[in-house]
Protein backbone atom coordinates (compact mmCIF):
# COMPACT_ATOMS: atom_id res chain seq x y z
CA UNK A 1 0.00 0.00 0.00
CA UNK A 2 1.48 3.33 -0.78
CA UNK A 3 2.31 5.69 1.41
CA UNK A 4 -0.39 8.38 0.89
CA UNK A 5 -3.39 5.68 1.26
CA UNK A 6 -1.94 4.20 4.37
CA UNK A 7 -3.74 7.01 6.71
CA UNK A 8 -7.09 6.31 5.25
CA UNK A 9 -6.71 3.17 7.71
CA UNK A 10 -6.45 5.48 10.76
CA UNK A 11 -7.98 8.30 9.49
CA UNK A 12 -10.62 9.33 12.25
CA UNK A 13 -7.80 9.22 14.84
CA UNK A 14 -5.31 11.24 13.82
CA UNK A 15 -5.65 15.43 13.72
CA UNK A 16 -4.74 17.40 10.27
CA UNK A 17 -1.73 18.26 10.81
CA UNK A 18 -0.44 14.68 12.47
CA UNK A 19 -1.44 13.35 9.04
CA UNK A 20 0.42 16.03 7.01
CA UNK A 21 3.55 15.16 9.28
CA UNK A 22 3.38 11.68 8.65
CA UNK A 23 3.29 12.18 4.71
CA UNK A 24 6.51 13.55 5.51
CA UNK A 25 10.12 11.91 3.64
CA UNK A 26 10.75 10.92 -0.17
CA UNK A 27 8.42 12.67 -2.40
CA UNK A 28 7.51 15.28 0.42
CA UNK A 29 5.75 18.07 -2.26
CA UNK A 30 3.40 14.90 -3.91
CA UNK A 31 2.53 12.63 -0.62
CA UNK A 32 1.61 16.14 1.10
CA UNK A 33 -0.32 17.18 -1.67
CA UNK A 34 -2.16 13.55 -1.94
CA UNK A 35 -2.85 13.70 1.93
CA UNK A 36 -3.95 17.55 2.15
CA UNK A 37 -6.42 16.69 -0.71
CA UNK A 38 -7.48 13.50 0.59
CA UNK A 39 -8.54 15.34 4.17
CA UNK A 40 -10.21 18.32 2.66
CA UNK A 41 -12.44 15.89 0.89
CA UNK A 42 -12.92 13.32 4.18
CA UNK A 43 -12.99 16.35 6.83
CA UNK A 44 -14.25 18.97 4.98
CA UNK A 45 -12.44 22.42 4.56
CA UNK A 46 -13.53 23.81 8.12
CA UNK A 47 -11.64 21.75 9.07
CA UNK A 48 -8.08 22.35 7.87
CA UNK A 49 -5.70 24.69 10.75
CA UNK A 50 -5.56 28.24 9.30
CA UNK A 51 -1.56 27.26 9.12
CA UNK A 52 -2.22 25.46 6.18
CA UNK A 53 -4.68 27.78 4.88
CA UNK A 54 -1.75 29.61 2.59
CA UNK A 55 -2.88 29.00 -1.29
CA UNK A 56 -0.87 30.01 -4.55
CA UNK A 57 -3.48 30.87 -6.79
CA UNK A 58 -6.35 30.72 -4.21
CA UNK A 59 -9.05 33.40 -5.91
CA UNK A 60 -8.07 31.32 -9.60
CA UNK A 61 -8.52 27.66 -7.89
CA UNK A 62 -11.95 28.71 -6.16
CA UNK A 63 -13.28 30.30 -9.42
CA UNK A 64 -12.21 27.27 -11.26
CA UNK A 65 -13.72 24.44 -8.45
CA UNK A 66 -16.49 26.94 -9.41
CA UNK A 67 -16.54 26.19 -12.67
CA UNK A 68 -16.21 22.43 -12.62
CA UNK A 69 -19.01 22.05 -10.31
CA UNK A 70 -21.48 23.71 -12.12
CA UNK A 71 -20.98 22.33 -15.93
């Protein structure tokens, strides 16, 4: 099992940001990415720690999500 999917096994114990620290080592940039997206989805965006709450391209994302979800 890689090692983005393995917190889906413990997922409802461990916080956002104990997740995000485990997805930690190798390909740091594309596990952390996998596992910040995976939350969001499971946890919903209310809860993600305003730490982590710093987006490139924020305004140009939303508009977009926008976008996809109504077409």
């Amino acid at each position: 099992m890689s090692q983005a999917l393995k917190f889906w096994e413990k997922l409802e114990k461990f916080s956002w940001e104990e997740q995000l620290i485990k997805a930690k080592g190798g390909n740091t940039d594309g596990i952390a990415a996998i596992t910040g997206a995976f939350l969001g989805a499971y946890l919903g965006v209310d809860k993600i720690p305003k730490k982590f709450m710093k987006i490139e391209n924020k305004k140009k994302l939303i508009k977009l999500g926008k976008e996809i979800v109504n077409n």
